[in-house]
PDB file of N, CA and C in Angstrom:
ATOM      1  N   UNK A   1    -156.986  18.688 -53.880  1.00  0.00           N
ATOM      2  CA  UNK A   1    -157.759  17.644 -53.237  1.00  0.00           C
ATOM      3  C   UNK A   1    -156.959  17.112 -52.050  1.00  0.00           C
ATOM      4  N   UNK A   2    -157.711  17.038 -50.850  1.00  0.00           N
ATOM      5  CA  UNK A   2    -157.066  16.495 -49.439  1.00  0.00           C
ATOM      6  C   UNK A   2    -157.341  15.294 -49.542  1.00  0.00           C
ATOM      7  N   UNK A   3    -159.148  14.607 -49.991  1.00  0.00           N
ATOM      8  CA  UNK A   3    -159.714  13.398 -49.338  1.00  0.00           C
ATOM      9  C   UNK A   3    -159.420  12.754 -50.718  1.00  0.00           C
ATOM     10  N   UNK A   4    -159.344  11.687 -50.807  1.00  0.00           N
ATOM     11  CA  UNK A   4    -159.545  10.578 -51.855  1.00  0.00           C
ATOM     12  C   UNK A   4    -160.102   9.876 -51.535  1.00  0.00           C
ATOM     13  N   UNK A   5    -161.487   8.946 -52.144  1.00  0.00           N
ATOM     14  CA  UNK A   5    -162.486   7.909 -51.741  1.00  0.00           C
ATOM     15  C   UNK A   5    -161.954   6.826 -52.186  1.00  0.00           C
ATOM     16  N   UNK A   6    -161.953   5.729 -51.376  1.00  0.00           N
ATOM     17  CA  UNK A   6    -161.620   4.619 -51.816  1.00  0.00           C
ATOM     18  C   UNK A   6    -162.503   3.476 -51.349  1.00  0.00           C
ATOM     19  N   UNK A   7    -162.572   2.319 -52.150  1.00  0.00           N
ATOM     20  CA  UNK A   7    -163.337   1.144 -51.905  1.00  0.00           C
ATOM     21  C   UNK A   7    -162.858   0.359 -51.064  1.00  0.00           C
ATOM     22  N   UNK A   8    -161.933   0.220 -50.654  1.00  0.00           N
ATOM     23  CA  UNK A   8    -160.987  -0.882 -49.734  1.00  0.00           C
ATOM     24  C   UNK A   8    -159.992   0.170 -48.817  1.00  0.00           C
ATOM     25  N   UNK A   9    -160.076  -0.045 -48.111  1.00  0.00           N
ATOM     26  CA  UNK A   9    -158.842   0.802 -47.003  1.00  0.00           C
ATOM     27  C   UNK A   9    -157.862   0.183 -47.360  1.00  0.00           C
ATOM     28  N   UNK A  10    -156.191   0.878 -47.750  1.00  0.00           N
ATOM     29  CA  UNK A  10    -154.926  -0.446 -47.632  1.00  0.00           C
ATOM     30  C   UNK A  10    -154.352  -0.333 -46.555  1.00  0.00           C
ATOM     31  N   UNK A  11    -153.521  -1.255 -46.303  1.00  0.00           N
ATOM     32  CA  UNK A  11    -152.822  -1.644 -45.495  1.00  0.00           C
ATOM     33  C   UNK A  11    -151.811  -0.790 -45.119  1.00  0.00           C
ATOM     34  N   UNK A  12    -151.247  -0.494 -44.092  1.00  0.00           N
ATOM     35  CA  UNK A  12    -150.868   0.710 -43.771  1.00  0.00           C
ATOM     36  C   UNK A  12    -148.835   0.125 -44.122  1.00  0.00           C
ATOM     37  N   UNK A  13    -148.388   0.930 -44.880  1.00  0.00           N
ATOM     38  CA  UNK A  13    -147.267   0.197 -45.388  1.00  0.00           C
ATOM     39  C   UNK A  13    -146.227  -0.087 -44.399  1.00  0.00           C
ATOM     40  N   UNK A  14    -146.443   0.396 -43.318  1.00  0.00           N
ATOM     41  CA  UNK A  14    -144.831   0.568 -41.944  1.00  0.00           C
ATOM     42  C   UNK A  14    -145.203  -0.423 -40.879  1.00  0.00           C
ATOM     43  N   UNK A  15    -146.543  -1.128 -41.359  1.00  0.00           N
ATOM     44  CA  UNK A  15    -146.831  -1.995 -40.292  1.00  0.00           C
ATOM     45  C   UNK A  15    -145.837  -3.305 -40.123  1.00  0.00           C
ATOM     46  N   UNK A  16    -145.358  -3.768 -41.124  1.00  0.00           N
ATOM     47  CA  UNK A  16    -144.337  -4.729 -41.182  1.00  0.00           C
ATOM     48  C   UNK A  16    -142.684  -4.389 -40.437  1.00  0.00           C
ATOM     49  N   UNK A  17    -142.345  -3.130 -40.652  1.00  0.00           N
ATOM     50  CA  UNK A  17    -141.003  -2.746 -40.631  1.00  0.00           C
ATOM     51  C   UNK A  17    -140.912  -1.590 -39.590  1.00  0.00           C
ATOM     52  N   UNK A  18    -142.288  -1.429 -38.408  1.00  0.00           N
ATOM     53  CA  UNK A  18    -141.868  -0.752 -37.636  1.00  0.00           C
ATOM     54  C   UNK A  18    -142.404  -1.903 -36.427  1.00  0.00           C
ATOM     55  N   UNK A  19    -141.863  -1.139 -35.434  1.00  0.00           N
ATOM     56  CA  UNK A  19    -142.077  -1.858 -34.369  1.00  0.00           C
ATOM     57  C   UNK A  19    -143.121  -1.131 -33.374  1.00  0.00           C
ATOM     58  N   UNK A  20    -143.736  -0.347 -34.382  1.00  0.00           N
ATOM     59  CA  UNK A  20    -145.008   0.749 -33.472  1.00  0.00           C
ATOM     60  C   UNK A  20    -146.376  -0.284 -34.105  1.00  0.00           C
ATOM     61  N   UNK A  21    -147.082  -0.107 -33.657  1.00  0.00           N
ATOM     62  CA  UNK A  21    -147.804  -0.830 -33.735  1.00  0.00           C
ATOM     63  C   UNK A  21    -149.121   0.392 -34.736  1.00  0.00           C
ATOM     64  N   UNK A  22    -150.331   0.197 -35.881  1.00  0.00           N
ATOM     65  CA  UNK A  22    -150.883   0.958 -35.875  1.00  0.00           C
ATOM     66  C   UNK A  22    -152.234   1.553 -35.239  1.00  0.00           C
ATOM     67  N   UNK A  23    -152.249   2.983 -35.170  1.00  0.00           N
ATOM     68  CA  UNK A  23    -153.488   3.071 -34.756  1.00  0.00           C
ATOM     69  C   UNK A  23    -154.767   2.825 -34.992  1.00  0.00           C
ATOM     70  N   UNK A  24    -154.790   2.557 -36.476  1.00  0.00           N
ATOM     71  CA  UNK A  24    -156.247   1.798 -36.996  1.00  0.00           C
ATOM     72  C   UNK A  24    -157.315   3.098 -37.191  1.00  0.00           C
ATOM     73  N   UNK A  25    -157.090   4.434 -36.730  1.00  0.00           N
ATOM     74  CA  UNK A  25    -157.957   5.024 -37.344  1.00  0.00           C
ATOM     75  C   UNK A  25    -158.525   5.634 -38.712  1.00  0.00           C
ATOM     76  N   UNK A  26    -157.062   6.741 -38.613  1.00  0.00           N
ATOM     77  CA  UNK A  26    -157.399   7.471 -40.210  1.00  0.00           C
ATOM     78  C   UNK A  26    -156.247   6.638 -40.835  1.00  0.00           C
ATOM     79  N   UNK A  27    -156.441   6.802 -42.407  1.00  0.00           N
ATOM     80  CA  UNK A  27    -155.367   6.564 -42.890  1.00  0.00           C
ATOM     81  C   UNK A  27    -155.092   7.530 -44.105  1.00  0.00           C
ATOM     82  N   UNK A  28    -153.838   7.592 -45.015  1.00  0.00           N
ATOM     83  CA  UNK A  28    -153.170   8.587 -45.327  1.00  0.00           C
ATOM     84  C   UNK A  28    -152.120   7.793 -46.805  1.00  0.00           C
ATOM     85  N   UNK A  29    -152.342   9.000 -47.823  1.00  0.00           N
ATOM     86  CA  UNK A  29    -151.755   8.234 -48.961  1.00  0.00           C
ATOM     87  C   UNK A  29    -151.014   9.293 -49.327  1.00  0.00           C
ATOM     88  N   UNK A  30    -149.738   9.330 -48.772  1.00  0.00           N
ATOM     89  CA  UNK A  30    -148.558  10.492 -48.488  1.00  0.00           C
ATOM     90  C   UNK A  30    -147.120  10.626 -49.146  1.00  0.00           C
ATOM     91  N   UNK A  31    -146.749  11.344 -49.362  1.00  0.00           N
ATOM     92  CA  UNK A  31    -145.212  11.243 -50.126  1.00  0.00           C
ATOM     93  C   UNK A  31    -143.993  11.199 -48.702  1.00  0.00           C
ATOM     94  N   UNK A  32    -143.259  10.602 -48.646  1.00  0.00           N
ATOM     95  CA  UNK A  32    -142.403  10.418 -47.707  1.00  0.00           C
ATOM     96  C   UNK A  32    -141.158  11.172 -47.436  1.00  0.00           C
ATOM     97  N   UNK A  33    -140.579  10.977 -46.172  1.00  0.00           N
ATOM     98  CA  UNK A  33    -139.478  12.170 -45.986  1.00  0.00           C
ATOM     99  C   UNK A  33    -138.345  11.212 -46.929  1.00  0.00           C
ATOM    100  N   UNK A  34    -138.323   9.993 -46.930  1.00  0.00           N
ATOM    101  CA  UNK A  34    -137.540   9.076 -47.903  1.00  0.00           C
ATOM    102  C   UNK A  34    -137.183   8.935 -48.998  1.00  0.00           C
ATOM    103  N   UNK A  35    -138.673   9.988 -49.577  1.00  0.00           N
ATOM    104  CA  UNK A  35    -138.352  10.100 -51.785  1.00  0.00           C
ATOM    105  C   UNK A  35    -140.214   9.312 -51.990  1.00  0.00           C
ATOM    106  N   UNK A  36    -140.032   8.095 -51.737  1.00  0.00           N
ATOM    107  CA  UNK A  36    -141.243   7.080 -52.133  1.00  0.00           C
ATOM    108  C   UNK A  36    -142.601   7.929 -51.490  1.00  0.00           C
ATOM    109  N   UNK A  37    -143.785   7.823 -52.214  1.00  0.00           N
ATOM    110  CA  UNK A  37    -145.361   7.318 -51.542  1.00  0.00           C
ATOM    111  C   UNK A  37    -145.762   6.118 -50.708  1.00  0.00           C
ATOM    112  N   UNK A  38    -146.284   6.289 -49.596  1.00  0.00           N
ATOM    113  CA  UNK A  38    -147.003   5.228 -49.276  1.00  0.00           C
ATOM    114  C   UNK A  38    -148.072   5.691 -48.573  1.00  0.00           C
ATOM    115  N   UNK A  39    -148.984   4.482 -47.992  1.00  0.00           N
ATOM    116  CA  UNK A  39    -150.108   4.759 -47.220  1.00  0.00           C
ATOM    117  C   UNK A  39    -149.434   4.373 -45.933  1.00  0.00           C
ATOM    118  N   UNK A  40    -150.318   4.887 -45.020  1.00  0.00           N
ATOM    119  CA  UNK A  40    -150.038   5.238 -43.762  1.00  0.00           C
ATOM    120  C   UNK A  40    -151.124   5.374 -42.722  1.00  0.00           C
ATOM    121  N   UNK A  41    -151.219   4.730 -41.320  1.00  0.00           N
ATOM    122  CA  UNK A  41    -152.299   5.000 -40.218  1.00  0.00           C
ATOM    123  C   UNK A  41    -151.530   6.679 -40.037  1.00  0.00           C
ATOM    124  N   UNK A  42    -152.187   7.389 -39.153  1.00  0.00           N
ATOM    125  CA  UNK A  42    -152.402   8.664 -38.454  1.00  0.00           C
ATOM    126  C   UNK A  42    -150.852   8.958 -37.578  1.00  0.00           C
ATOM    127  N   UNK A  43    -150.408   7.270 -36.620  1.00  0.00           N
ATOM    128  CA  UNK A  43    -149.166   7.620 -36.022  1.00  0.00           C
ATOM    129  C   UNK A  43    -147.753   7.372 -37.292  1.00  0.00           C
ATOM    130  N   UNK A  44    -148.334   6.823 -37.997  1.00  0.00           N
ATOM    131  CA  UNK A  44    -146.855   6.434 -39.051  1.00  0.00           C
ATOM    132  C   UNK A  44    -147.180   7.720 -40.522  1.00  0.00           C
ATOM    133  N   UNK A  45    -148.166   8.319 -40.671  1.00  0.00           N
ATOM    134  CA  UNK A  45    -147.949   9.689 -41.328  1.00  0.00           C
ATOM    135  C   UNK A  45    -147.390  10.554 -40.358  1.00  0.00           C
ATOM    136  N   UNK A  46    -147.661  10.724 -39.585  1.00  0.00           N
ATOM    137  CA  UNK A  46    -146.960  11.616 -38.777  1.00  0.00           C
ATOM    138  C   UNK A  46    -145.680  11.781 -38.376  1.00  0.00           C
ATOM    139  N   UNK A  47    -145.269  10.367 -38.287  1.00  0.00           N
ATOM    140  CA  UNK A  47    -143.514  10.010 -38.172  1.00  0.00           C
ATOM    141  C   UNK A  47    -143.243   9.877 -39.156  1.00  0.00           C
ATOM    142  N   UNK A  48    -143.342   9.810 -40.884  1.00  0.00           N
ATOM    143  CA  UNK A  48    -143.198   9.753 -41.504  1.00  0.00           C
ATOM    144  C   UNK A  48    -143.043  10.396 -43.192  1.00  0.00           C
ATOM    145  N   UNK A  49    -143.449  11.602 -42.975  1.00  0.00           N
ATOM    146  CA  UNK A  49    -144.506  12.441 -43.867  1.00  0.00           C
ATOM    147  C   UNK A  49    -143.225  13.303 -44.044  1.00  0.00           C
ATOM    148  N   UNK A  50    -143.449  13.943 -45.377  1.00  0.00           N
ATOM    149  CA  UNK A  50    -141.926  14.969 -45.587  1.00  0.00           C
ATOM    150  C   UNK A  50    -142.698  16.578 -45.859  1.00  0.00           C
ATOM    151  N   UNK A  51    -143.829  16.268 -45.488  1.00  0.00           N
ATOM    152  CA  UNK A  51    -144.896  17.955 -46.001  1.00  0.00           C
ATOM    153  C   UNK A  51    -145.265  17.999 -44.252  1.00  0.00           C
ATOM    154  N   UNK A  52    -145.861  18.841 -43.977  1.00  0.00           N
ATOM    155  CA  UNK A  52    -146.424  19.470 -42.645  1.00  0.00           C
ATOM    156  C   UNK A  52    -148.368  19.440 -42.809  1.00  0.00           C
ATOM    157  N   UNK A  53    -148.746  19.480 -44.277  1.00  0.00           N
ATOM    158  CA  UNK A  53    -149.905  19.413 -44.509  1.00  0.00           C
ATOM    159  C   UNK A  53    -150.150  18.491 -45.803  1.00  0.00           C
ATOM    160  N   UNK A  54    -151.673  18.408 -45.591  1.00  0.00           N
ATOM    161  CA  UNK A  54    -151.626  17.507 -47.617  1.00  0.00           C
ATOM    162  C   UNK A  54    -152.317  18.363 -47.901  1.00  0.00           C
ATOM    163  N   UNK A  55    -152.057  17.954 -49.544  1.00  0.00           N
ATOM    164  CA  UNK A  55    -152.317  18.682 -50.963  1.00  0.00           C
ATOM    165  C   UNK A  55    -151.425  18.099 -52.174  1.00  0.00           C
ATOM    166  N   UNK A  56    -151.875  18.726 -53.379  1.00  0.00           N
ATOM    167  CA  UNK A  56    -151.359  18.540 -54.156  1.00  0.00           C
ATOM    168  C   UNK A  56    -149.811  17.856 -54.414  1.00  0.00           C
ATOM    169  N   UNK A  57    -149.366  16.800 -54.537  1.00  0.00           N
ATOM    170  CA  UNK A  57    -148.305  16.779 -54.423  1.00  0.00           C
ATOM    171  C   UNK A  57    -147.514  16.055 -53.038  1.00  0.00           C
ATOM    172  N   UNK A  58    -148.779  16.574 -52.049  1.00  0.00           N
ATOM    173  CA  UNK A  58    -147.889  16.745 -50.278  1.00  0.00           C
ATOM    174  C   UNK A  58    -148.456  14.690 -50.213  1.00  0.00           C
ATOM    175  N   UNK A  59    -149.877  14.818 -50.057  1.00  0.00           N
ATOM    176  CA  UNK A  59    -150.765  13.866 -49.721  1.00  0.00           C
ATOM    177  C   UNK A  59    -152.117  14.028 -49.429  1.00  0.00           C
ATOM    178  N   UNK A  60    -152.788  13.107 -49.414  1.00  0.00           N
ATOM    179  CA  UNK A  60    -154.281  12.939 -48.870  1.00  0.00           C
ATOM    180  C   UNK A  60    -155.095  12.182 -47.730  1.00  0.00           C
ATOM    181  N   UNK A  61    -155.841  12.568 -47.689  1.00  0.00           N
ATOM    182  CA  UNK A  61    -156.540  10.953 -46.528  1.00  0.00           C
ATOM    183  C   UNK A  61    -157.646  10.232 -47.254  1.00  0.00           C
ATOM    184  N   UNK A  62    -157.339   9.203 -47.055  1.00  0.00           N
ATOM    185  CA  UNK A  62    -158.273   8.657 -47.579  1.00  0.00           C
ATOM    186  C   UNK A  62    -159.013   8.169 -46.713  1.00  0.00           C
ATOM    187  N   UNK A  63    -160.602   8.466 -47.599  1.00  0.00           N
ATOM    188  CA  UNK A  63    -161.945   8.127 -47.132  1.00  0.00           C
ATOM    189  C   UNK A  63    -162.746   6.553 -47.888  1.00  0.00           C
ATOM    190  N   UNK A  64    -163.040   5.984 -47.052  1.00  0.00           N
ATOM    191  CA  UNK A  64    -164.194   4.487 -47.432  1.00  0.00           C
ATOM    192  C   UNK A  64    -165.317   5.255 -48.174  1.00  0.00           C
ATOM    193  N   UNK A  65    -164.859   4.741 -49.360  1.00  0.00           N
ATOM    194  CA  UNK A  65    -166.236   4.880 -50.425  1.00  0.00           C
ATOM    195  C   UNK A  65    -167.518   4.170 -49.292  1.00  0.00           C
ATOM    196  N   UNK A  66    -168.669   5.147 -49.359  1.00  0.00           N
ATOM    197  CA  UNK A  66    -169.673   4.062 -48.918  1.00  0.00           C
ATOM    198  C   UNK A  66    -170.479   3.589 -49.911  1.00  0.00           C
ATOM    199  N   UNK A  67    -170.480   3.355 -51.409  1.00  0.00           N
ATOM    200  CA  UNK A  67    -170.899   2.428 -52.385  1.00  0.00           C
ATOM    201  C   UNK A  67    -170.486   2.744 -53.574  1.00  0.00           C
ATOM    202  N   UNK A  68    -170.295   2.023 -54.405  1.00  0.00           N
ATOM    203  CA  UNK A  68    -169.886   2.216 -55.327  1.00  0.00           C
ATOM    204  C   UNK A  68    -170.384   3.326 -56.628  1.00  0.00           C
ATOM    205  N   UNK A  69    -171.080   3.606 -56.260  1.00  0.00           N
ATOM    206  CA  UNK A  69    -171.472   5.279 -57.326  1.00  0.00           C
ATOM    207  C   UNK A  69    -170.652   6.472 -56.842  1.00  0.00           C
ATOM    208  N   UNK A  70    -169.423   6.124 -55.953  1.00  0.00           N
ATOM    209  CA  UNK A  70    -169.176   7.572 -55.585  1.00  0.00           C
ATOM    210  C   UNK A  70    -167.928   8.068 -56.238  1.00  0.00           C
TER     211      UNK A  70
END
C-alpha cells in the first residue's frame, strides 16, 4: 500500500524545527533517514526520507478521506 486515507490531514512534523517553510500540498507518512516515522509536506519528505520510493515499510501518502465510510 502507497495511499493511506485519512480523516484529518496532520501536521507536517518539520514545520516547527525547520526553517523551510511548508509546501501545503501533498503530504507523506514516511520512515526517516534519522531511525523515527513522521509525516511530512512534499518539500520535507523529500529532504528527509531514508527510501527513494514508498511501500511497505518505506512510506505512504496520505489521502483526505472524503467521508467517513471509506
Amino acid at each position: 500500500m502507497i495511499e493511506a486515507k485519512v480523516h484529518t490531514m496532520p501536521k507536517c512534523d518539520f514545520i516547527d524545527i525547520d526553517d523551510t517553510p511548508c509546501d501545503g500540498e501533498e503530504m507523506f507518512d514516511f520512515k526517516t533517514r534519522y531511525g523515527p516515522w513522521a509525516n511530512g509536506c512534499t518539500h520535507h519528505y523529500t529532504a528527509h526520507r531514508r527510501y527513494d520510493e514508498l511501500g511497505l515499510g518505506k512510506g505512504q501518502k496520505l489521502i483526505l478521506s472524503n467521508s467517513g465510510n471509506d
